[in-house]
C-alpha atoms as a PDB file:
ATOM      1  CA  UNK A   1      45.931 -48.912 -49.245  1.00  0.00           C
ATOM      2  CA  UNK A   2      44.868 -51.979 -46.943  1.00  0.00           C
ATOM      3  CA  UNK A   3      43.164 -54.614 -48.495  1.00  0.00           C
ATOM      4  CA  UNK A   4      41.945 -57.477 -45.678  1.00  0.00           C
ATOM      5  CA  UNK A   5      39.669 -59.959 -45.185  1.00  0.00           C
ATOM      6  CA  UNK A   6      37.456 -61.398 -42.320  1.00  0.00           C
ATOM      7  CA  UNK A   7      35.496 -64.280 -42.464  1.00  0.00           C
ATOM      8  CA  UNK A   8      32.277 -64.515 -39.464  1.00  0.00           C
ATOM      9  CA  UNK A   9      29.767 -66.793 -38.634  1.00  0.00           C
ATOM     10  CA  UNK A  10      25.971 -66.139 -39.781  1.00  0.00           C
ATOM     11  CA  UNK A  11      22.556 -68.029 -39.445  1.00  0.00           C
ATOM     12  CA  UNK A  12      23.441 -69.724 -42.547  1.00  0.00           C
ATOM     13  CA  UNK A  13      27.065 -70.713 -42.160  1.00  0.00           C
ATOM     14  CA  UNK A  14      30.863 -68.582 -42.063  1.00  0.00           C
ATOM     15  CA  UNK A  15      30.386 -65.704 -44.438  1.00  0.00           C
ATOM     16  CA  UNK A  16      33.045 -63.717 -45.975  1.00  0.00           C
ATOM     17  CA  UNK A  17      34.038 -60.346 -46.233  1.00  0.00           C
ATOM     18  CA  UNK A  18      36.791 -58.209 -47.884  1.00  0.00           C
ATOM     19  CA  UNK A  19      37.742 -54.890 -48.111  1.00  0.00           C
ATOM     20  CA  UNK A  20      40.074 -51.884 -49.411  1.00  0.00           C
ATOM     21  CA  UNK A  21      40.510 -49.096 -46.920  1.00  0.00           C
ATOM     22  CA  UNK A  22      36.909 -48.228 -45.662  1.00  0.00           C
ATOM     23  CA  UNK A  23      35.509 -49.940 -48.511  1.00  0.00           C
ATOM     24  CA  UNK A  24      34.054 -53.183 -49.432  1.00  0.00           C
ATOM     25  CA  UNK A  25      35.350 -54.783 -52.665  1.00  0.00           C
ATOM     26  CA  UNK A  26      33.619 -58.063 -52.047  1.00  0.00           C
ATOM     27  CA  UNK A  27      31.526 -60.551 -50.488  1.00  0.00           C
ATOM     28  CA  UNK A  28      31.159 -64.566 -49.822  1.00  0.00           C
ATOM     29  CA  UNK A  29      28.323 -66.648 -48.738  1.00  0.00           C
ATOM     30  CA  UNK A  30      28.985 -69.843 -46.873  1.00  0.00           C
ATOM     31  CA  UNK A  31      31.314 -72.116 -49.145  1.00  0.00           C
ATOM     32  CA  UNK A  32      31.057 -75.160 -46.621  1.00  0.00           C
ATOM     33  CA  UNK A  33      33.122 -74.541 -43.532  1.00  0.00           C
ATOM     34  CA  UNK A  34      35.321 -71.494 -42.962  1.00  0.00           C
ATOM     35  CA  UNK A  35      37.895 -72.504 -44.095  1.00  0.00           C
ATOM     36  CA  UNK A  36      36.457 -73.119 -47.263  1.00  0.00           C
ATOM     37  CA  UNK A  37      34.829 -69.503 -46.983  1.00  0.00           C
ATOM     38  CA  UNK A  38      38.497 -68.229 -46.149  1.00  0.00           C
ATOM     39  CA  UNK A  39      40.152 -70.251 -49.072  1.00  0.00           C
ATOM     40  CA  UNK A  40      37.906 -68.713 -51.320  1.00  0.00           C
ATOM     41  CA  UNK A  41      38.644 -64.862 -49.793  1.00  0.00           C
ATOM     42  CA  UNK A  42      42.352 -65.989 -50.408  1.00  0.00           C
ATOM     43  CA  UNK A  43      42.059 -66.735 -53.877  1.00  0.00           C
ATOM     44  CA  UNK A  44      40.141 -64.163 -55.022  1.00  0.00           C
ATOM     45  CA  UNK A  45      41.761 -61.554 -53.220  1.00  0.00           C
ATOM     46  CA  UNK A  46      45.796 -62.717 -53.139  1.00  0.00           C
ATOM     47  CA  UNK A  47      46.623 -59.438 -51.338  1.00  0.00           C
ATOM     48  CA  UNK A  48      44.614 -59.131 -49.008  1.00  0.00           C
ATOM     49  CA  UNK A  49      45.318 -59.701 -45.145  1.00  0.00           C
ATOM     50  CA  UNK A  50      43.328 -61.478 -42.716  1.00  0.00           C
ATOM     51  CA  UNK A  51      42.301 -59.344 -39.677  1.00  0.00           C
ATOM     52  CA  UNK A  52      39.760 -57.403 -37.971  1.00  0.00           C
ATOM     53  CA  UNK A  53      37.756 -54.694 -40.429  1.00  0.00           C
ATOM     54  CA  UNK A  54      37.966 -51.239 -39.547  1.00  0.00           C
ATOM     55  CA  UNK A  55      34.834 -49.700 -38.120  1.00  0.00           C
ATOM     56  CA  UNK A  56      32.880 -49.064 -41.317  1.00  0.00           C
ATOM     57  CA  UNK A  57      33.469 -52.252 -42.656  1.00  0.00           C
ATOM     58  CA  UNK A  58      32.602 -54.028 -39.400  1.00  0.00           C
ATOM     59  CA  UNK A  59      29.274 -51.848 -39.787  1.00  0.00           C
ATOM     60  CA  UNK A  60      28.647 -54.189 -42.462  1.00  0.00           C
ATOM     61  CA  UNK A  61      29.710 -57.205 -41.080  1.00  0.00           C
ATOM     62  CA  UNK A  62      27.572 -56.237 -38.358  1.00  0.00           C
ATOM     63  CA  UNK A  63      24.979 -55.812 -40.702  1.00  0.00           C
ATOM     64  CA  UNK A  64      24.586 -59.088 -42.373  1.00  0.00           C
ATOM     65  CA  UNK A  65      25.009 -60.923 -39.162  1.00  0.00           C
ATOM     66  CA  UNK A  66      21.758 -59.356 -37.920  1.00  0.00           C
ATOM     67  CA  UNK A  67      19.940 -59.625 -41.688  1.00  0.00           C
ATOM     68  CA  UNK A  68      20.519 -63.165 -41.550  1.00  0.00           C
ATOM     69  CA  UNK A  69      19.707 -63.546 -38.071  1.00  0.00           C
ATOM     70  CA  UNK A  70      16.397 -61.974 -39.243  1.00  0.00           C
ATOM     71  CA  UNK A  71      16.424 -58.617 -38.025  1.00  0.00           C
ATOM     72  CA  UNK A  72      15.022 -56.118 -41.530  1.00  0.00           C
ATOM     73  CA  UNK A  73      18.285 -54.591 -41.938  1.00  0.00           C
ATOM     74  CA  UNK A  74      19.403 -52.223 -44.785  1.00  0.00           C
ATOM     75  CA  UNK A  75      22.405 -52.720 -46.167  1.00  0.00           C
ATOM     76  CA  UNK A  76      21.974 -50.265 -49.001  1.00  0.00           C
ATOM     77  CA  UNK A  77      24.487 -47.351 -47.155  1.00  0.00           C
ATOM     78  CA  UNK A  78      27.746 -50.305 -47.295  1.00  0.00           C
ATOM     79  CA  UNK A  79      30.149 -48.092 -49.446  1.00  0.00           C
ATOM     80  CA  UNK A  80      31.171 -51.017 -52.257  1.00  0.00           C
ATOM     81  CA  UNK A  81      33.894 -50.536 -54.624  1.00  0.00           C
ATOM     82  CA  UNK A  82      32.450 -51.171 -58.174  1.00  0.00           C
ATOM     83  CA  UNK A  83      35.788 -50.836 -60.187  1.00  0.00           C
ATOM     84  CA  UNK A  84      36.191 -53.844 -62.924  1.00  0.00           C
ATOM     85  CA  UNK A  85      32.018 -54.566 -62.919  1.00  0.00           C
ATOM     86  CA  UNK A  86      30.111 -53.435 -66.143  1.00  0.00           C
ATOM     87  CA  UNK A  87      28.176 -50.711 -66.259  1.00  0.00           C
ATOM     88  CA  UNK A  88      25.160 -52.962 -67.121  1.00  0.00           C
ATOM     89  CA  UNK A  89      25.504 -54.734 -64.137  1.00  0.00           C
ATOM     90  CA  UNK A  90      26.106 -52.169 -61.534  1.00  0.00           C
ATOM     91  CA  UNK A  91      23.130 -50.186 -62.600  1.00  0.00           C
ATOM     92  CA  UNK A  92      21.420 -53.400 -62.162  1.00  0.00           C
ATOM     93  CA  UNK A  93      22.864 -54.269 -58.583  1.00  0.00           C
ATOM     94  CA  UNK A  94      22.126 -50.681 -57.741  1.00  0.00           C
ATOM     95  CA  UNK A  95      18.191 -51.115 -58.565  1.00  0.00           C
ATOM     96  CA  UNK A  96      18.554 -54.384 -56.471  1.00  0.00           C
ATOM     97  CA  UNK A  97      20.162 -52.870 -53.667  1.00  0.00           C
ATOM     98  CA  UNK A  98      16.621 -50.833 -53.329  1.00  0.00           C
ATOM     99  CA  UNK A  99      14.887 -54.356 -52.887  1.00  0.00           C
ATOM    100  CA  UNK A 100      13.785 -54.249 -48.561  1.00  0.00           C
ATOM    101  CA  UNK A 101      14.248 -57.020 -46.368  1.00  0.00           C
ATOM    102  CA  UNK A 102      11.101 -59.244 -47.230  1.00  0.00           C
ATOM    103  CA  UNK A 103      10.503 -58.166 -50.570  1.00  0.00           C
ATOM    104  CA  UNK A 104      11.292 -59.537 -53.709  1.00  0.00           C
ATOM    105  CA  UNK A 105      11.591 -58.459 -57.663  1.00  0.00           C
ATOM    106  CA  UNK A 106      11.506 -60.485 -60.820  1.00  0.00           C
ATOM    107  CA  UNK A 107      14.393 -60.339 -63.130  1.00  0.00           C
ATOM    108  CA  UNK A 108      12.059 -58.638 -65.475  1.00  0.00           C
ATOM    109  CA  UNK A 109      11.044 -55.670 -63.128  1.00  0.00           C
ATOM    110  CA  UNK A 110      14.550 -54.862 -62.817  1.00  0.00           C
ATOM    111  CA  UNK A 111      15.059 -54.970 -66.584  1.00  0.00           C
ATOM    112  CA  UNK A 112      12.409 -52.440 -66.674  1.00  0.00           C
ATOM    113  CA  UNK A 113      13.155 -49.923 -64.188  1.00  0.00           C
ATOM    114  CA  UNK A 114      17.012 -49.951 -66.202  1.00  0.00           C
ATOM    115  CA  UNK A 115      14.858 -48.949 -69.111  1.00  0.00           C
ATOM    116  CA  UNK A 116      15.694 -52.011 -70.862  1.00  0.00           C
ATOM    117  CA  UNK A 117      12.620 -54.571 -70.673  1.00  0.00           C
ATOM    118  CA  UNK A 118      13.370 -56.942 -73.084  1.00  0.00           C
ATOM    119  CA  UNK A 119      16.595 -57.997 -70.514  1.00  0.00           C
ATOM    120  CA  UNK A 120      15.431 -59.823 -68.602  1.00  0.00           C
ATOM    121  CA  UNK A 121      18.158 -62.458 -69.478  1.00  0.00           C
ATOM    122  CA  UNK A 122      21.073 -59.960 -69.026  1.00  0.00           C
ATOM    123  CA  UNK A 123      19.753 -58.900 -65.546  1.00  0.00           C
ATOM    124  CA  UNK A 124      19.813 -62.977 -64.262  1.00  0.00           C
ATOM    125  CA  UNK A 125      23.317 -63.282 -65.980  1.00  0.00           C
ATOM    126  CA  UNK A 126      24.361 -59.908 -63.728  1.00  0.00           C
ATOM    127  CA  UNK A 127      23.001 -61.467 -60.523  1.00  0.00           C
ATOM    128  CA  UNK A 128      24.823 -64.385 -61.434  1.00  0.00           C
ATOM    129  CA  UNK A 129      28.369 -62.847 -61.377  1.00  0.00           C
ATOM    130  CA  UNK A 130      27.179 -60.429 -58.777  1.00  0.00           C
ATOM    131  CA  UNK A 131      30.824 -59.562 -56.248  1.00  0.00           C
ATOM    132  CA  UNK A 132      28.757 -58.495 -53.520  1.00  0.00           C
ATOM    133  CA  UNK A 133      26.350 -60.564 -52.424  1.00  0.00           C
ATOM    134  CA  UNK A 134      23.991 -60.587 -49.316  1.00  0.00           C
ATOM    135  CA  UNK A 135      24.797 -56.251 -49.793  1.00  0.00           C
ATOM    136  CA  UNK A 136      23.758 -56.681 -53.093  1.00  0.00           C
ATOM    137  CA  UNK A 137      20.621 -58.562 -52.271  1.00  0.00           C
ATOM    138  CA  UNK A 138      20.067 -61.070 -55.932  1.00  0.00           C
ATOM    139  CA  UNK A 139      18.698 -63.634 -53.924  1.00  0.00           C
ATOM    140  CA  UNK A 140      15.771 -61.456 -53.668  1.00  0.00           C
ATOM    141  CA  UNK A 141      15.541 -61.356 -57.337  1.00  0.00           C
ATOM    142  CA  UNK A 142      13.111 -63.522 -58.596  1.00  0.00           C
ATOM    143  CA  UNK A 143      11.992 -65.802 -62.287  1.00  0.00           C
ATOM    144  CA  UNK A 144       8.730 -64.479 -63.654  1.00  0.00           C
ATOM    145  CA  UNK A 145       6.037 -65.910 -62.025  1.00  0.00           C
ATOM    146  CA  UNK A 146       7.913 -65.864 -58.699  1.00  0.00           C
ATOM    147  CA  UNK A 147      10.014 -68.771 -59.524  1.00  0.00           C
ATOM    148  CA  UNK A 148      13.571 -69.423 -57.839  1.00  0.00           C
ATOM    149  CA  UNK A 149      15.667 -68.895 -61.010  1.00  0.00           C
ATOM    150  CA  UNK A 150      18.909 -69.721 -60.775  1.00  0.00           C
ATOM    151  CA  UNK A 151      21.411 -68.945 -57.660  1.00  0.00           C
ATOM    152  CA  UNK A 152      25.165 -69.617 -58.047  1.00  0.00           C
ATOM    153  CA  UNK A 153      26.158 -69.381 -54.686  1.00  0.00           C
ATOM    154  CA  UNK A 154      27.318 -72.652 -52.761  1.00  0.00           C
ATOM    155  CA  UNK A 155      24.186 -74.590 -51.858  1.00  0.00           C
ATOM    156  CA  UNK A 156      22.219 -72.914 -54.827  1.00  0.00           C
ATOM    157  CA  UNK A 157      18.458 -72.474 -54.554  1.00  0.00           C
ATOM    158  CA  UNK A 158      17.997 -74.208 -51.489  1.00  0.00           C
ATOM    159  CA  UNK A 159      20.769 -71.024 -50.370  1.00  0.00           C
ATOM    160  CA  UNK A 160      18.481 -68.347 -51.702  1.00  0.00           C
ATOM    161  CA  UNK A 161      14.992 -69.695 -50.672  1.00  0.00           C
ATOM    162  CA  UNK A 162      16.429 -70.021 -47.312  1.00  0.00           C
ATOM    163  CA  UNK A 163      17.507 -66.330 -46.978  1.00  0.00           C
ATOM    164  CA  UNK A 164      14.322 -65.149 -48.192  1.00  0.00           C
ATOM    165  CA  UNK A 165      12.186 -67.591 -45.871  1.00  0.00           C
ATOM    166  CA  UNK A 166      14.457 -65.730 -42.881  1.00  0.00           C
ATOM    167  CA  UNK A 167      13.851 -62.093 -44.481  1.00  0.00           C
ATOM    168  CA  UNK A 168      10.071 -63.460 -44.512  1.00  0.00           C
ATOM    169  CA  UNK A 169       9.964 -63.302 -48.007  1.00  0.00           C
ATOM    170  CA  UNK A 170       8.714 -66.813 -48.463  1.00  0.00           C
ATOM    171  CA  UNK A 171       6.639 -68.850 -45.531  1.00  0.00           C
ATOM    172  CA  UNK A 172       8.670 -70.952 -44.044  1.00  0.00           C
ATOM    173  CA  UNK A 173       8.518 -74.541 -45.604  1.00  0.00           C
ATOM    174  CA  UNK A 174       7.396 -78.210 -44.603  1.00  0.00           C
ATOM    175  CA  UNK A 175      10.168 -80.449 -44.736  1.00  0.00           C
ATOM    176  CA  UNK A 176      10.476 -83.908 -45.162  1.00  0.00           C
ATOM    177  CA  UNK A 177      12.328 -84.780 -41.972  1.00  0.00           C
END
């Protein structure tokens, strides 16, 4: 088995990617600089080998380069590995992994298409340990009401409202400066 690692620059900053074989077994948003993005890859995957993905992997890479760079692109056919995640959780990244480019879903919705509507709760908590994100789209999961809710990636909110203003999911907004 090869396990590697590649880290590539998005819209939003160096993302990171890592895989097993043909297989993705995890993802990282922008953690500052790439060499942040890459210490992080490093420490949560010790084996793993920097170096250039094979071709389904690089599919994906491909993939989130253009999503970010606004292009409606599906990620939903990346092959992820979902060994060690609950099976709460990946039935919940599965049902947000139907979410388009654009769209959005509250953390309730997603409780009730699992069947489960009173976890609401339990589906934020999975978003928030989610492995695989930008494949596994939880910034386009939503509070009720269409409030932010909580993101735990570097940069927070201001992270996730800025990848849904680029998947047009939001208007894009005034600033300040």
């Amino acid at each position: 088995m090869t396990t590697g690692f590649t880290v590539f620059d998005t819209a939003i900053g160096a993302c990171g990617l890592a895989w097993r074989d043909d297989v993705v077994i995890g993802t990282s948003l922008p953690e500052g600089s790439a060499s942040r993005t890459r210490a992080w890859l490093v420490r949560r995957f010790p084996d793993a080998v920097e170096g250039p993905p094979p071709a389904p992997v690089q599919a994906a890479v491909d993939g989130i380069v253009a999503l970010l760079g606004g292009a409606r692109q599906d990620l939903a056919s990346v092959a992820l590995d979902f060994s060690g995640v609950p099976a709460f959780n990946r039935r919940a990244y599965e049902v947000a992994r139907t979410i388009p480019p654009g769209k959005t879903l509250t953390y309730g919705d997603i409780a009730h298409r699992l069947g489960q509507p009173g976890s609401a709760q339990a589906v934020g908590q999975a978003m928030g340990h989610n492995p695989f994100p930008i494949i596994v789209p939880c910034h386009r999961v939503l509070a009720a009401g269409g409030k932010d809710g909580g993101f735990s990636a570097r940069g927070g909110v201001g992270t996730k409202r800025r990848m849904l203003v680029i998947e047009g999911a939001l208007a894009d907004e005034p600033t300040l400066f």
